[in-house]
Protein backbone atom coordinates (compact mmCIF):
# COMPACT_ATOMS: atom_id res chain seq x y z
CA UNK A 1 -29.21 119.90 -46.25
CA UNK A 2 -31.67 118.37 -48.83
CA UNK A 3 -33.03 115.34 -48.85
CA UNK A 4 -34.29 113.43 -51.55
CA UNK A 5 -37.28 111.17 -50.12
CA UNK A 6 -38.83 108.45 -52.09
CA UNK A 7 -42.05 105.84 -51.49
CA UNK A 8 -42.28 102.73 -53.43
CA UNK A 9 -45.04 99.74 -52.31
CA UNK A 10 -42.79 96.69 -52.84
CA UNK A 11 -45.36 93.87 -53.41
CA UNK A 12 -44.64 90.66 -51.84
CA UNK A 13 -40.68 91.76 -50.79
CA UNK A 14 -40.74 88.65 -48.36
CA UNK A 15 -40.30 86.87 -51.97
CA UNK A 16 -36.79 88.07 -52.08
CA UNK A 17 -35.40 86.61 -49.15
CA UNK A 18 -33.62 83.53 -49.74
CA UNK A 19 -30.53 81.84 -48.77
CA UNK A 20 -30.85 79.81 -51.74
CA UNK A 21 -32.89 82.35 -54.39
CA UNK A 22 -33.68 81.40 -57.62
CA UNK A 23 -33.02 82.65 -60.88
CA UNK A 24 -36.13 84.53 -60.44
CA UNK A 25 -35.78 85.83 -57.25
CA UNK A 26 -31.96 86.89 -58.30
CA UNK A 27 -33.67 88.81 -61.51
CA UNK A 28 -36.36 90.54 -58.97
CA UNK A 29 -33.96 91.51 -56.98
CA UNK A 30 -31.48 92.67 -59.02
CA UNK A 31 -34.37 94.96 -60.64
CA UNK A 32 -35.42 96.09 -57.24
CA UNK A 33 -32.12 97.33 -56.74
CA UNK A 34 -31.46 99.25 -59.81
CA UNK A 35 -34.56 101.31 -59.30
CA UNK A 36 -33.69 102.21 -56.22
CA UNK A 37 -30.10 102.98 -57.12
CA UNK A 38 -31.35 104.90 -60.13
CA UNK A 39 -33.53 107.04 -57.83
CA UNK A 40 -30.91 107.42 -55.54
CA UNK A 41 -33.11 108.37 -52.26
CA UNK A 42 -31.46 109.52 -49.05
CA UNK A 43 -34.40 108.20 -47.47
CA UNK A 44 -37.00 105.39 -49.01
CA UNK A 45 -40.22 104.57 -47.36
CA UNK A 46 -41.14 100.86 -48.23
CA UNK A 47 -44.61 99.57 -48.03
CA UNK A 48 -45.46 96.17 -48.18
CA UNK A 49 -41.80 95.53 -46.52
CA UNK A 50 -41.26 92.09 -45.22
CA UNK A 51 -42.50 91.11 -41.72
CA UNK A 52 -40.06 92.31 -39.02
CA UNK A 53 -36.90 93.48 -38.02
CA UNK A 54 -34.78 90.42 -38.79
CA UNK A 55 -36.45 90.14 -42.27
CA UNK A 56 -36.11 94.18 -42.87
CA UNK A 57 -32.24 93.36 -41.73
CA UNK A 58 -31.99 90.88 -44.03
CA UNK A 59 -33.32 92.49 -47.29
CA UNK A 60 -30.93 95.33 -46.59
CA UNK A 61 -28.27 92.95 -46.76
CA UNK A 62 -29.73 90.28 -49.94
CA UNK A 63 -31.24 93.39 -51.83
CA UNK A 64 -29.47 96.61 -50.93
CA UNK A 65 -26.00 95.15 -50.63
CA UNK A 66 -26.56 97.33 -47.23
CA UNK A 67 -26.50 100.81 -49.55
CA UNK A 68 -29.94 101.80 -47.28
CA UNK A 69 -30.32 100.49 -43.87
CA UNK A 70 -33.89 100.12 -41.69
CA UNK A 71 -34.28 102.77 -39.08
CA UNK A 72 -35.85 100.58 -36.59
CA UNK A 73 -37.03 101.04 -32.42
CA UNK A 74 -34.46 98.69 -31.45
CA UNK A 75 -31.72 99.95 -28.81
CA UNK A 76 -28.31 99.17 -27.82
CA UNK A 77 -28.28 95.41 -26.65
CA UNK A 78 -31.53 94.73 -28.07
CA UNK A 79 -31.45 91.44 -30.43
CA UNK A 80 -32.98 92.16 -34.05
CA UNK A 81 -36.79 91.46 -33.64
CA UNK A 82 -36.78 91.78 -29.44
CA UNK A 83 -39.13 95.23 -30.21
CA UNK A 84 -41.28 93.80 -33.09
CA UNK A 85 -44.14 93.90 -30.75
CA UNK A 86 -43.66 97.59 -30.35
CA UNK A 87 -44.38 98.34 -34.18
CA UNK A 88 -48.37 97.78 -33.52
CA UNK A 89 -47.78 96.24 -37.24
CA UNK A 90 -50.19 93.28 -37.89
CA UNK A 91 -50.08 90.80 -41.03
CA UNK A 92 -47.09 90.26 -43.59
CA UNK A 93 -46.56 93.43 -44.78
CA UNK A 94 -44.81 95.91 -42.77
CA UNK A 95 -43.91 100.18 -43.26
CA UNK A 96 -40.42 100.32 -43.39
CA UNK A 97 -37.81 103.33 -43.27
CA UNK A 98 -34.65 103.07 -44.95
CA UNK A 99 -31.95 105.52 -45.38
CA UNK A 100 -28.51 105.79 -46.57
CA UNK A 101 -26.25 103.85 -44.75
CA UNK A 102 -24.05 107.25 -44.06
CA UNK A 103 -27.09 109.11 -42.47
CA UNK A 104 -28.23 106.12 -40.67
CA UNK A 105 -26.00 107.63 -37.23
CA UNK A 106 -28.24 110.67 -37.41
CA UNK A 107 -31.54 108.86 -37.73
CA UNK A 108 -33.98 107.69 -35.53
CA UNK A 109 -37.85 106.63 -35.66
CA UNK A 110 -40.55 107.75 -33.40
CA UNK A 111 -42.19 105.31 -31.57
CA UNK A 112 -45.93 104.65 -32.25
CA UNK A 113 -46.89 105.36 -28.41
CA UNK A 114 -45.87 108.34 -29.06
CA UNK A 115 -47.97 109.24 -32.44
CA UNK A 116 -51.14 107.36 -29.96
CA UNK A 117 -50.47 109.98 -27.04
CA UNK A 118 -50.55 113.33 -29.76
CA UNK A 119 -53.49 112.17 -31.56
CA UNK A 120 -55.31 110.33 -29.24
CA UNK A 121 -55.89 107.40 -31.63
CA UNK A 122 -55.23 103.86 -30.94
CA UNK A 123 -54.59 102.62 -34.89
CA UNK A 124 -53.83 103.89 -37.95
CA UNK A 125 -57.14 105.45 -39.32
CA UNK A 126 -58.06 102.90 -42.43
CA UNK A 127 -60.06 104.02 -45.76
CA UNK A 128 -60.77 102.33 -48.95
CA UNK A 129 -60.05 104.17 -52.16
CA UNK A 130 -63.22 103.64 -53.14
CA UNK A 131 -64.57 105.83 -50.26
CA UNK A 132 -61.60 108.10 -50.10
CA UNK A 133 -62.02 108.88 -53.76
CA UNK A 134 -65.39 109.73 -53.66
CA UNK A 135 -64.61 112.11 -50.90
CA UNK A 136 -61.94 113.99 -52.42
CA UNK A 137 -63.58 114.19 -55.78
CA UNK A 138 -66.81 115.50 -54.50
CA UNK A 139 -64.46 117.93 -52.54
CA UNK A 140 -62.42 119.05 -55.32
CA UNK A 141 -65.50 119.90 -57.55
CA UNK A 142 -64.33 117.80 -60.13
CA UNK A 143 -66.37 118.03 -63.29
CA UNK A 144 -68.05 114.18 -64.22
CA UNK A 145 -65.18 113.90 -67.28
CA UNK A 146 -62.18 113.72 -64.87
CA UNK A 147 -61.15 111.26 -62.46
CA UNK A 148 -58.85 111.58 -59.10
CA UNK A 149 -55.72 109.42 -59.97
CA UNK A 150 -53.96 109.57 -56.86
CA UNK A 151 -54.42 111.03 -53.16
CA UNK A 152 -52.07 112.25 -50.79
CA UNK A 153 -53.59 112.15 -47.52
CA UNK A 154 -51.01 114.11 -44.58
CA UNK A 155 -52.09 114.52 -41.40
CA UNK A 156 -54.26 113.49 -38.80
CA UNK A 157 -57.57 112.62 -39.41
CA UNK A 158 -59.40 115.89 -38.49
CA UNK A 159 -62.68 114.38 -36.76
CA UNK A 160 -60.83 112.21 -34.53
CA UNK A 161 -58.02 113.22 -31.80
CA UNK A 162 -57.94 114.01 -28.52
CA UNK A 163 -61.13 116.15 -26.69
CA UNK A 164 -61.13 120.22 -27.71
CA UNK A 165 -60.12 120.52 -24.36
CA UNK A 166 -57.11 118.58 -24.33
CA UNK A 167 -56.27 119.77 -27.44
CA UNK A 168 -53.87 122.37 -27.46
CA UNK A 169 -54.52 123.45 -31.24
CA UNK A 170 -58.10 123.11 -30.90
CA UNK A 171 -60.80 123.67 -33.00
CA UNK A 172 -59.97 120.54 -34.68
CA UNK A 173 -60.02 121.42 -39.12
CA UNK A 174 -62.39 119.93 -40.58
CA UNK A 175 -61.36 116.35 -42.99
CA UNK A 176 -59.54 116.44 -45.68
CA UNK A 177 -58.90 120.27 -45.07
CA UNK A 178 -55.38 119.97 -46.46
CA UNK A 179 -56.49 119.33 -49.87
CA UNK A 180 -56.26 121.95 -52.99
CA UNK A 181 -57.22 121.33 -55.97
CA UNK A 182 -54.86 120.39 -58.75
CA UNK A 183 -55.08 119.74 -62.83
CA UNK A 184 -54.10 116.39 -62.56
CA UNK A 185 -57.04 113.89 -63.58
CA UNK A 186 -58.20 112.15 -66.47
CA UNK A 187 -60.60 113.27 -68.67
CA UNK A 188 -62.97 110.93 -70.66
């Protein structure tokens, strides 16, 4: 069966939750929607989503109109929010998973203990595109007149993980190893 799967960083999506929204907010929202309609995704990665369950919950239900539903940790006879905790998610803005409200029976998301006991790694590795893009340029070969636009990273970090001899698919590559180079850039 294919899937169509779709990422969009939602700045400041807390803004649309209201039980009283503005004008504004209804215009926002009402946009936000649209898109997502327009792309149609059977599954839609949010980042910068709204700050826990009950708030993921409840932009499914203000923004969606419940089209695309969070795929969240919580289990029968948990209360929405009871496993926020379990997310390892600090600050405001959250990772969210949202499918299609039909597929949502089939669905289910790993939980981040899990990710921690495959890769030996307590957080989410963090890089500034600044660094990152130095990397990958310099590793691409780039010539000076083009400029890395965007950068997929997929995988786990390959310098860090669990020792070579707990490591079942040991040697470890080395980082950024999945890249290729591309034509995409801009030149000067």
């Amino acid at each position: 069966m294919p899937l169509k799967v779709t990422t969009w960083n939602l700045e400041h999506s807390h803004r649309l939750l209201s039980a009283n929204p503005s004008t504004n907010v209804l215009d926002r929202r009402g946009r936000v929607r649209a898109t997502i309609e327009s792309i149609d995704p059977d599954i839609l990665c949010i980042q910068e989503g709204p700050k826990g369950e009950q708030a993921i919950d409840d932009f499914c239900t203000q923004v969606l109109d419940r089209r695309w539903v969070p795929i969240l940790l919580r289990q029968d006879g948990d209360a929405l929010g009871d496993r926020d905790k379990e997310y390892q998610t600090k600050g405001n803005q959250w990772i969210w998973f949202l499918v299609r409200l039909a597929l949502a029976p089939d669905c289910w998301l790993q939980s981040p203990d899990t990710w921690q006991a495959f890769t030996g790694m307590g957080t989410w590795p963090v890089h500034f595109w600044g660094e990152e893009k130095a990397m990958a340029e310099e590793l691409l070969g780039l010539p000076g007149n083009y400029e890395l636009t965007a950068l997929l990273k997929i995988g786990v970090p390959g310098e860090k993980g669990l020792a070579p001899d707990k490591n079942p698919w040991a040697p470890r590559r080395p980082e950024f190893s999945w890249l290729h180079k591309n034509r995409f850039g801009n030149r000067d």
